[in-house]
N, C-alpha and C. Protein backbone atom coordinates (compact mmCIF):
# COMPACT_ATOMS: atom_id res chain seq x y z
N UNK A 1 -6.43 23.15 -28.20
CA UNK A 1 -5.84 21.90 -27.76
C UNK A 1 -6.54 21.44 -26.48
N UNK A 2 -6.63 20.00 -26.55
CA UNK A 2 -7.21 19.61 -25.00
C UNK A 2 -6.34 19.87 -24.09
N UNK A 3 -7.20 19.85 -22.80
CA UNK A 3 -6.75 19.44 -21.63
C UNK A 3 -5.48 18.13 -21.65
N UNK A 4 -4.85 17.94 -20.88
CA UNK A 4 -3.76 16.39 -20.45
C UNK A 4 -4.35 16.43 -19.14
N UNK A 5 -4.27 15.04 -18.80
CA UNK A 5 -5.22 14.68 -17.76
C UNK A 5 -4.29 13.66 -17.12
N UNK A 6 -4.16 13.40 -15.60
CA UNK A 6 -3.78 11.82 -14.84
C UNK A 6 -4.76 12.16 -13.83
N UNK A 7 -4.48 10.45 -13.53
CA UNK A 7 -5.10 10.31 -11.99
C UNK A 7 -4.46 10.12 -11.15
N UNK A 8 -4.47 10.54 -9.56
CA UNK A 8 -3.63 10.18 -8.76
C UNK A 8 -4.61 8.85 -7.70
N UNK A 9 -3.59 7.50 -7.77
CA UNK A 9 -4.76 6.25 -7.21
C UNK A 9 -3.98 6.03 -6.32
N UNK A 10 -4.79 5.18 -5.40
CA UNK A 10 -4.04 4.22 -4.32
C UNK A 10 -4.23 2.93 -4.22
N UNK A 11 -3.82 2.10 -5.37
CA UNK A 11 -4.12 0.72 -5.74
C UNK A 11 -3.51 -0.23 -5.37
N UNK A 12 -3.39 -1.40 -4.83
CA UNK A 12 -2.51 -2.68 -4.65
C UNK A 12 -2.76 -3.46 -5.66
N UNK A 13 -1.49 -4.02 -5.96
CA UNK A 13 -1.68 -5.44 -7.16
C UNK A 13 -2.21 -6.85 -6.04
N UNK A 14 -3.23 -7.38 -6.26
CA UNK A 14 -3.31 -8.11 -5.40
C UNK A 14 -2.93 -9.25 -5.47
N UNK A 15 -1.83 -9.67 -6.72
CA UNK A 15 -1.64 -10.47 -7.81
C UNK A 15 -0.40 -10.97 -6.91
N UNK A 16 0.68 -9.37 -6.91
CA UNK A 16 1.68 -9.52 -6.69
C UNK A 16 1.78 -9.51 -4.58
N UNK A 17 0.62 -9.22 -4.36
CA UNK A 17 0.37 -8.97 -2.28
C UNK A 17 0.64 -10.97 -2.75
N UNK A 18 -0.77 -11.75 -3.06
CA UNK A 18 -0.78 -13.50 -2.75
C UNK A 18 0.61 -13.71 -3.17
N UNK A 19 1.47 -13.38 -4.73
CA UNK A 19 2.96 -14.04 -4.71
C UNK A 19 3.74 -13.66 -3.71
N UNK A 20 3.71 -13.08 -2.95
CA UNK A 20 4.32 -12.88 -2.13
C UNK A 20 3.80 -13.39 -0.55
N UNK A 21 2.90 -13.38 -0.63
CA UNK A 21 2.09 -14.48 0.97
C UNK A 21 2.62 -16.18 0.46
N UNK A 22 2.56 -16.37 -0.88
CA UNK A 22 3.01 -17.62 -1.24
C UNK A 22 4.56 -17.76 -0.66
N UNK A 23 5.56 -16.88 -1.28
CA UNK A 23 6.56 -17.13 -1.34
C UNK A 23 6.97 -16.87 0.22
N UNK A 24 6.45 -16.60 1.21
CA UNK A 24 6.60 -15.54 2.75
C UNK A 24 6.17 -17.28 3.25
N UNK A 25 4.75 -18.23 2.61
CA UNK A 25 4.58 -19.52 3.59
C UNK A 25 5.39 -20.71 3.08
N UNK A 26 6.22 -20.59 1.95
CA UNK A 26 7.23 -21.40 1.51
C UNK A 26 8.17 -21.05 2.64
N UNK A 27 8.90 -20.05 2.33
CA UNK A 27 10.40 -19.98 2.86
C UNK A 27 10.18 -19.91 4.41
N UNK A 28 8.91 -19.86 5.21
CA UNK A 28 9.03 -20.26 6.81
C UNK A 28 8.81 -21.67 6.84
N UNK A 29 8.17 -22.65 5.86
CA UNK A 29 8.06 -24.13 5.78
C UNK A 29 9.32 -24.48 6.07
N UNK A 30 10.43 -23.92 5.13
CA UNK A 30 11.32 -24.45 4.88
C UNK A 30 12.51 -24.11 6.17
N UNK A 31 12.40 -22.87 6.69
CA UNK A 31 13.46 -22.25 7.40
C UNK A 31 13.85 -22.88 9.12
N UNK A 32 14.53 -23.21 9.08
CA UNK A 32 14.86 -23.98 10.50
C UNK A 32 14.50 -22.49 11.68
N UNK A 33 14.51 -21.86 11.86
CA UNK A 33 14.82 -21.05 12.64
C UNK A 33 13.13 -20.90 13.18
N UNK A 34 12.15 -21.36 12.32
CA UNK A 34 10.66 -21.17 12.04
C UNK A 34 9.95 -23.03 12.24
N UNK A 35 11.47 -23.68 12.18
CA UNK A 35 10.37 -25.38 13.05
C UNK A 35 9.73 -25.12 14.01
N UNK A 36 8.72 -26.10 14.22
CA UNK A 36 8.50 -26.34 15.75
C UNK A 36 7.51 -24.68 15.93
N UNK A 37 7.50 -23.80 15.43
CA UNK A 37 6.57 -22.79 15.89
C UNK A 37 4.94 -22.57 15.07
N UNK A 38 5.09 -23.60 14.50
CA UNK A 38 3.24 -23.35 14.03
C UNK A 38 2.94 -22.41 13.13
N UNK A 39 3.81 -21.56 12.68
CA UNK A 39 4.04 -20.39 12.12
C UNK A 39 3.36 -20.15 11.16
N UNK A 40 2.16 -19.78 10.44
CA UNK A 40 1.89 -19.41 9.47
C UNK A 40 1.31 -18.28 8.65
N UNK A 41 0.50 -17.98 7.48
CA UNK A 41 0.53 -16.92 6.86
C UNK A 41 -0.29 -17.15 5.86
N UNK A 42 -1.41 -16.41 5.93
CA UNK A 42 -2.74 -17.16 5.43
C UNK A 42 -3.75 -15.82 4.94
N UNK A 43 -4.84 -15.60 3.62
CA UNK A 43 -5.60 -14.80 3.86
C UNK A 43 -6.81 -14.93 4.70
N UNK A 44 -6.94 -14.11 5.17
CA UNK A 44 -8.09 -13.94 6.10
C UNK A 44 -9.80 -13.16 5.43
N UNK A 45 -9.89 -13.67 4.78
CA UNK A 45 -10.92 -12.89 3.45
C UNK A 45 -10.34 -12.64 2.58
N UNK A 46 -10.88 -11.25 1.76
CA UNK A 46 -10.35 -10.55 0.72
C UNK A 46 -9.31 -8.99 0.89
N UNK A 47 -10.07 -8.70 2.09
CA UNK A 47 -9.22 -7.60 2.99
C UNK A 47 -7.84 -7.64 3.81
N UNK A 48 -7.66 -9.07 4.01
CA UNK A 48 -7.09 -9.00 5.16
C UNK A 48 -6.01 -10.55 4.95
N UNK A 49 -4.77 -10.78 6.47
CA UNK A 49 -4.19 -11.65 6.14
C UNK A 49 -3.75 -11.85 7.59
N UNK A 50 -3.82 -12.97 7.83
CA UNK A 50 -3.53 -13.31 8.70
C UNK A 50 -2.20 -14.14 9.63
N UNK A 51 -1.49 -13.78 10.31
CA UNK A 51 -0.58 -14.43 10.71
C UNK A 51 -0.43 -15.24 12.14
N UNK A 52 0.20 -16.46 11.95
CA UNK A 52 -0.09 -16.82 13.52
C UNK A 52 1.17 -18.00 13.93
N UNK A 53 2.02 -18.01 14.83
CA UNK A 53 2.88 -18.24 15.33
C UNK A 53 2.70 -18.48 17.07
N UNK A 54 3.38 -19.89 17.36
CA UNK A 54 3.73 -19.94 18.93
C UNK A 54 4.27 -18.75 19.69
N UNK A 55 4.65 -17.75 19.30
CA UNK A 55 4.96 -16.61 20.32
C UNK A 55 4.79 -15.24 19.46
N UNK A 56 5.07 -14.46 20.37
CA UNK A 56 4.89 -12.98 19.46
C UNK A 56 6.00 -12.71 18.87
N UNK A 57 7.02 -12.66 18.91
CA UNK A 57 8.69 -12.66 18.01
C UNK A 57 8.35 -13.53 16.81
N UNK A 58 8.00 -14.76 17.09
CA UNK A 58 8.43 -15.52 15.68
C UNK A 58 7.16 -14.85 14.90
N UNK A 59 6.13 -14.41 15.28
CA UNK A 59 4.83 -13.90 14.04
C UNK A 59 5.50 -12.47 13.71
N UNK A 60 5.78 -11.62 14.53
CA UNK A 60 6.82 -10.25 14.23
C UNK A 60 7.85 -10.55 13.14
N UNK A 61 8.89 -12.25 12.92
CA UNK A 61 9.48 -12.64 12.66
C UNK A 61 8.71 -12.74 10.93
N UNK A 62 7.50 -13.58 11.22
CA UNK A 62 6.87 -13.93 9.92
C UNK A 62 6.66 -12.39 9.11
N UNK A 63 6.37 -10.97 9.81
CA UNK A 63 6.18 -10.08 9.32
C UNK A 63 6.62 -9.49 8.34
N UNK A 64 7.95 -9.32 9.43
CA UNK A 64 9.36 -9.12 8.53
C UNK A 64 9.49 -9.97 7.44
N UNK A 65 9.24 -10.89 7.23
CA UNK A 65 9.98 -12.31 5.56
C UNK A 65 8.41 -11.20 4.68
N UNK A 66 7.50 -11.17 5.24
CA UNK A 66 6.65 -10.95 4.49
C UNK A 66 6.92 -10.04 3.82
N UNK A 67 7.35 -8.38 4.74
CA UNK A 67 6.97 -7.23 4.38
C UNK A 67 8.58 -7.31 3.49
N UNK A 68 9.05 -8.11 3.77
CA UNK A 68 10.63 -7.91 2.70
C UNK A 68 9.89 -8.70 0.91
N UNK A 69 9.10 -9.84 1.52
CA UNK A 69 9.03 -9.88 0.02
C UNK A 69 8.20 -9.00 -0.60
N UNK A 70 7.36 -8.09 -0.50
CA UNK A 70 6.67 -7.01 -1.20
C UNK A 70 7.80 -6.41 -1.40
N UNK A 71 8.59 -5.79 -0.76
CA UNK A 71 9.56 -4.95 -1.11
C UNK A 71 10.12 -5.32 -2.86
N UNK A 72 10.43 -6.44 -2.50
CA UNK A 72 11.22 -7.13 -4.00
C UNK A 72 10.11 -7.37 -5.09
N UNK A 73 8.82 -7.16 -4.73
CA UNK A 73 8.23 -7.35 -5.28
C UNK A 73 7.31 -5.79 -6.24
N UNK A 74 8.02 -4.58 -5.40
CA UNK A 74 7.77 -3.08 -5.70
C UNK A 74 6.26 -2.99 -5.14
N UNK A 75 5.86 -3.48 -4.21
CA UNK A 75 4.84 -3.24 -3.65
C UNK A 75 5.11 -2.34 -2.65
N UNK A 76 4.26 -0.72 -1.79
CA UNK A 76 4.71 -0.41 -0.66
C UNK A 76 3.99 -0.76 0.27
N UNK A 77 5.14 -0.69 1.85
CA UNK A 77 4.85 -1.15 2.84
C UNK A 77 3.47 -0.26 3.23
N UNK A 78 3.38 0.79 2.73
CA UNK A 78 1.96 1.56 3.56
C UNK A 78 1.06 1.16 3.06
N UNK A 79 0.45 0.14 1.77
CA UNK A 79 -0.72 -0.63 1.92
C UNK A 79 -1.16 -2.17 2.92
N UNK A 80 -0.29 -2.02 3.82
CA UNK A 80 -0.02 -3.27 5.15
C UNK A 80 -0.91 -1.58 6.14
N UNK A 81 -1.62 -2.30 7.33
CA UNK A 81 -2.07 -1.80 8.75
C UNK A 81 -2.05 -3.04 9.43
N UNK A 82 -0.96 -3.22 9.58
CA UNK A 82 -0.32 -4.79 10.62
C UNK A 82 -0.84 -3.89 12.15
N UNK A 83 -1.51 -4.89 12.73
CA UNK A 83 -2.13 -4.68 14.41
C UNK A 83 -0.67 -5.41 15.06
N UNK A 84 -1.19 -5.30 16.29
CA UNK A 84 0.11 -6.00 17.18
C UNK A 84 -0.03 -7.38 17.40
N UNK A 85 0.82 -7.91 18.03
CA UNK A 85 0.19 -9.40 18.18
C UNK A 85 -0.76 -9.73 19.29
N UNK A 86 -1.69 -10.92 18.82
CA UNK A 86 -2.46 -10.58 20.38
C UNK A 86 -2.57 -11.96 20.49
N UNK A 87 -2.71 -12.75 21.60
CA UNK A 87 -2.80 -13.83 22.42
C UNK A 87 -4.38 -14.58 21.73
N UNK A 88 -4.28 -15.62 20.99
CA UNK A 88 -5.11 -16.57 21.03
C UNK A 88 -4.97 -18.01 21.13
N UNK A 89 -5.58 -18.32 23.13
CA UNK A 89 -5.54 -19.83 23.19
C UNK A 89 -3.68 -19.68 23.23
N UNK A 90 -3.28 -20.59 22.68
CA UNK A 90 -1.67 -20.79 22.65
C UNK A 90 -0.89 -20.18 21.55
N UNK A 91 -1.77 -19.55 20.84
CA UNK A 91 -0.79 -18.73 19.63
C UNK A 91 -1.17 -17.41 19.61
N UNK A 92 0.07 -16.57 19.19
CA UNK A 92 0.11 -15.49 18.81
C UNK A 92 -0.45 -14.93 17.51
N UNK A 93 -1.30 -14.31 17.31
CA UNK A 93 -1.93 -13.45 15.92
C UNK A 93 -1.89 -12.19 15.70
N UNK A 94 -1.23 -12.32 14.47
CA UNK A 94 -1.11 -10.61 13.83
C UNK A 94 -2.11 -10.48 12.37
N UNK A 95 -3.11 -9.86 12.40
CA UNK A 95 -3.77 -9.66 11.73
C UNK A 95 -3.60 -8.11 10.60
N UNK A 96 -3.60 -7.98 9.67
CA UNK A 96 -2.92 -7.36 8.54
C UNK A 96 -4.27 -6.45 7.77
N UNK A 97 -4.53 -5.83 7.77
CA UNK A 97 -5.63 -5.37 6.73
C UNK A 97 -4.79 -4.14 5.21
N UNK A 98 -5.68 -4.73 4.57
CA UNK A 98 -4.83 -4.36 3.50
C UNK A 98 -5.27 -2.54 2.51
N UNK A 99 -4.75 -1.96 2.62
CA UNK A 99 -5.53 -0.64 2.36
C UNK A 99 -5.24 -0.35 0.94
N UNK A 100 -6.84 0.45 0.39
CA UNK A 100 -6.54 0.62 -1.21
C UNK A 100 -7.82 2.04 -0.84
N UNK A 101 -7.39 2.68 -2.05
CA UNK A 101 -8.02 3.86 -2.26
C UNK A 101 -7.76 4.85 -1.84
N UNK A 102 -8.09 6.46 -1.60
CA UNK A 102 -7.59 7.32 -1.21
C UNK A 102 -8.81 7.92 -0.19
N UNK A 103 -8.68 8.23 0.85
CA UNK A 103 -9.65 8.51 1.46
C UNK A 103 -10.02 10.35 1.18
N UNK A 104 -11.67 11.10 1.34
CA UNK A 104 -12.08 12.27 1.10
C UNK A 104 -11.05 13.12 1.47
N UNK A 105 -10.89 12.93 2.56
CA UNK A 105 -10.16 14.11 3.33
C UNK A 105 -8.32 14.16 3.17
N UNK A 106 -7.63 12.80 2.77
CA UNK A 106 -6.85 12.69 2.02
C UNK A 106 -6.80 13.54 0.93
N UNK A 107 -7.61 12.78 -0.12
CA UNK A 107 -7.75 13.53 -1.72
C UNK A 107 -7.89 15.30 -1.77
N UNK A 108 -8.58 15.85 -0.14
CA UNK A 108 -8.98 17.21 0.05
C UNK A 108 -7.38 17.88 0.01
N UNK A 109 -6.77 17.00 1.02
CA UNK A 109 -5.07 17.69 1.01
C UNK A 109 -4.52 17.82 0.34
N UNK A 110 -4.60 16.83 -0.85
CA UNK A 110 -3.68 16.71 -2.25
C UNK A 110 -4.20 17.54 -3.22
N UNK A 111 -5.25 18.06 -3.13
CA UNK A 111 -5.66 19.06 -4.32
C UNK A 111 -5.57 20.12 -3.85
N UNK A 112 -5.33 20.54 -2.48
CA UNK A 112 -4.84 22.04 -1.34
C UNK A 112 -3.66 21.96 -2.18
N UNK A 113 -3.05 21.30 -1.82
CA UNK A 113 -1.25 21.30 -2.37
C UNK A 113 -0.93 21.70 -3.69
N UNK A 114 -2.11 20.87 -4.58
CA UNK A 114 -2.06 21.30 -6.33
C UNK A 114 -2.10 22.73 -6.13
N UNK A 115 -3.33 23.11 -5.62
CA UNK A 115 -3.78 24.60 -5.48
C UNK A 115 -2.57 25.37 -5.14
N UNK A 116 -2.13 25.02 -3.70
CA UNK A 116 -1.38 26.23 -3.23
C UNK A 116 0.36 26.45 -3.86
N UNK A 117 0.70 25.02 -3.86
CA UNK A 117 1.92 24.79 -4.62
C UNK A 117 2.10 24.46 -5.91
N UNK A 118 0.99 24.03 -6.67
CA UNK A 118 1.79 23.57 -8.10
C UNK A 118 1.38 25.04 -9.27
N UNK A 119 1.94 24.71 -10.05
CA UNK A 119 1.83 25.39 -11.38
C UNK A 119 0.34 26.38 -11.28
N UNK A 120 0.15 27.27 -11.92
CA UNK A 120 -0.95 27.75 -12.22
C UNK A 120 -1.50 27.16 -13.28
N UNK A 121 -3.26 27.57 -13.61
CA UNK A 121 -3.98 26.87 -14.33
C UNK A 121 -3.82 24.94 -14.31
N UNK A 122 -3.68 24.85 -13.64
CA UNK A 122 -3.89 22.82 -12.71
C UNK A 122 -5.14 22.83 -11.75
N UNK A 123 -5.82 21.83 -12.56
CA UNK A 123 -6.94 21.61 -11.73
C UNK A 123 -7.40 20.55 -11.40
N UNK A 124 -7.69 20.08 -10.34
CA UNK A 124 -7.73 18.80 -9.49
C UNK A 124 -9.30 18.79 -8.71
N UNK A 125 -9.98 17.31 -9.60
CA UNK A 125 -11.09 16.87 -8.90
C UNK A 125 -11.07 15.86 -7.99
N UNK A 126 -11.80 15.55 -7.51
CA UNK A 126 -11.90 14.41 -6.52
C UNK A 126 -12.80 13.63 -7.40
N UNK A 127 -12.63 12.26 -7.85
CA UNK A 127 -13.56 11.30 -8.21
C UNK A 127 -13.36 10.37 -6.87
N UNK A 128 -14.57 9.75 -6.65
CA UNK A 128 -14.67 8.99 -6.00
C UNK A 128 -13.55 8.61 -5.12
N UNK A 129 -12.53 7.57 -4.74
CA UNK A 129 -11.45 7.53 -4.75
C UNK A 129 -10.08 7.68 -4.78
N UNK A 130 -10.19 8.39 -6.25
CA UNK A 130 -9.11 8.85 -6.70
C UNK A 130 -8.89 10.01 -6.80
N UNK A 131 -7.63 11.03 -7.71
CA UNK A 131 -7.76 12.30 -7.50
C UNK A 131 -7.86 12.49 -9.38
N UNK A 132 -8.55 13.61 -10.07
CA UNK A 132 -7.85 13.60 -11.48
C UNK A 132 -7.49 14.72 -11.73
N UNK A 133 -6.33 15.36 -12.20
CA UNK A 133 -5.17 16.68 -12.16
C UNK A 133 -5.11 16.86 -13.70
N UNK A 134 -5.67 18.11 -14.30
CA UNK A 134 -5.69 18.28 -15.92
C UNK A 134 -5.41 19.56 -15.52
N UNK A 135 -4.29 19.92 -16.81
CA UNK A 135 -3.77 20.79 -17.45
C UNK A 135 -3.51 20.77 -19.15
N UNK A 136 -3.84 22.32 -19.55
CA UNK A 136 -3.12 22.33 -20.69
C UNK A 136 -1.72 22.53 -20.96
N UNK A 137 -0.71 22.06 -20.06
CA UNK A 137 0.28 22.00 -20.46
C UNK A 137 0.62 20.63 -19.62
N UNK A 138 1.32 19.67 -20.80
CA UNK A 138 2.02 18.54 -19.54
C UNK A 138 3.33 18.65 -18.91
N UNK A 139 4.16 19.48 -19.57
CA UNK A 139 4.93 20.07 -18.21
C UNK A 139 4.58 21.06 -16.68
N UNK A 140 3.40 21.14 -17.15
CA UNK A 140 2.54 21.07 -15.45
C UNK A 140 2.36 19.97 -14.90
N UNK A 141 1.81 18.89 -15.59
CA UNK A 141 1.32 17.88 -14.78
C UNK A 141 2.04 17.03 -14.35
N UNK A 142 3.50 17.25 -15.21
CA UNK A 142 4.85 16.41 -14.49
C UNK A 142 5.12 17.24 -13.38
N UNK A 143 5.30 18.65 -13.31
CA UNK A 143 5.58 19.01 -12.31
C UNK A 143 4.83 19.13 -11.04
N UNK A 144 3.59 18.44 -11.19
CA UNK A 144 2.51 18.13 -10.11
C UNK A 144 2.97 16.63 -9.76
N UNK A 145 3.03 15.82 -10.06
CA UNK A 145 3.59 14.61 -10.16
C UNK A 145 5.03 14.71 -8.96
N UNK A 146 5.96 15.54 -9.58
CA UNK A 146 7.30 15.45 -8.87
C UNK A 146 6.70 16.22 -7.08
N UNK A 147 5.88 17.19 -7.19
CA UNK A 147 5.07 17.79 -5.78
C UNK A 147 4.61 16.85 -5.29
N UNK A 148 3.89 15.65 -5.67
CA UNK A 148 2.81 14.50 -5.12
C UNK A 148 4.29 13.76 -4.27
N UNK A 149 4.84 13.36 -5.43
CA UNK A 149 5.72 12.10 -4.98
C UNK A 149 7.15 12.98 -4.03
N UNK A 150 7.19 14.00 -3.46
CA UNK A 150 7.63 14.73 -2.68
C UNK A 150 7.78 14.73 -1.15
N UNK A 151 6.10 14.76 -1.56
CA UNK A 151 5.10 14.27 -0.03
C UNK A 151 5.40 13.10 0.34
N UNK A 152 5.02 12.97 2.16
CA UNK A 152 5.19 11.68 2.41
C UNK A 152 4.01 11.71 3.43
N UNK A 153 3.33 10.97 2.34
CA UNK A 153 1.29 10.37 2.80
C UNK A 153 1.38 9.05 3.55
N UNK A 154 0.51 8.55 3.93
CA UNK A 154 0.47 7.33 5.07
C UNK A 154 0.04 6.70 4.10
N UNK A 155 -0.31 6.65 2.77
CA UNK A 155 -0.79 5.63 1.95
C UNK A 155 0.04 5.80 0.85
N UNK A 156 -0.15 4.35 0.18
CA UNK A 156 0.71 4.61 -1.03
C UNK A 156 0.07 5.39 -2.80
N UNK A 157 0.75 5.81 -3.37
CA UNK A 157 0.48 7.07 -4.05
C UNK A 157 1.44 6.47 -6.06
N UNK A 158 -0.23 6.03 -6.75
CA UNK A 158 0.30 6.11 -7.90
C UNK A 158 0.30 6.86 -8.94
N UNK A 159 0.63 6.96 -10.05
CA UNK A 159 -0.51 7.74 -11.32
C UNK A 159 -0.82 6.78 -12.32
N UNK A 160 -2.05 7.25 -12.84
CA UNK A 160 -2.64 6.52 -14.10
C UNK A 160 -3.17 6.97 -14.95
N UNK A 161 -4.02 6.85 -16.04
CA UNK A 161 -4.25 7.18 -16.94
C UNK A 161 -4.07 8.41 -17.56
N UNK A 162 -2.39 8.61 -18.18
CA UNK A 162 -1.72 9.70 -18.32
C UNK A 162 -2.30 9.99 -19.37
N UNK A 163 -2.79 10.77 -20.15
CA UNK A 163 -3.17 11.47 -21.31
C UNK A 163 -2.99 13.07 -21.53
């Protein structure tokens, strides 16, 4: 019998990050509490997003509408690296970079962990990016799965191509 195989990724929908920058520069258009402050919420390339508001509260303010609509949207907050606000000219800017992938030395920890804690016979490569965890049994690889999602990593943590 083969191997069963997943990957462990760190992907953003970037589909569902813009519906939600959409729906984050609607509802401050609309919100009285957000007149009068210039307030907005914009991408800044392909990486990145930008926010900018008359003071540092109301862009902190824009943060928050933002980082709530990912929430509803099942996106996690640890693909956001929101900077602080910083002074430009008369407005405040919070600049956002958006994180995807799993970094080497990341992926190095998560296959320590397979190793030292999961199941015997589980074996975990590093591709590029991602991590891939095969066993001949898939009640190993669920129970590698329930070890992953256990942890609490600074990035966010999916699986894919379960076979």
């Amino acid at each position: 019998m083969a191997d069963s195989s997943f990957d462990i990724v760190s992907k953003l929908d970037r589909q569902e990050v813009d519906n939600a920058l959409g729906q984050t520069a609607r509802e401050i258009a609309t919100r009285f509490d957000f007149k009068g402050t210039g307030a907005t919420i914009e991408w800044a390339g392909d990486e990145a997003i930008e926010i900018t508001a008359s003071a540092d509260d109301r862009a902190r303010a824009v943060l928050d509408v933002f980082q709530g609509k990912l929430v509803k949207r099942d996106v996690s907050l640890k693909v956001l690296d929101a900077g602080e606000p910083r002074q430009s000219g008369q407005q405040s800017k919070i600049t956002i970079a958006l994180k995807e992938g799993i970094k080497t030395e990341d992926a190095k920890k998560i296959s320590k962990l397979i190793r030292d804690e999961g199941p015997k016979g589980v074996k975990a490569q590093i591709q590029g990016d991602e991590l891939r965890v095969s066993s001949k049994k898939r009640d190993d690889l669920q129970a590698v799965q329930a070890l992953v999602r256990s942890q609490d990593y600074d990035f966010a943590v999916q699986f894919t191509n379960y076979r």
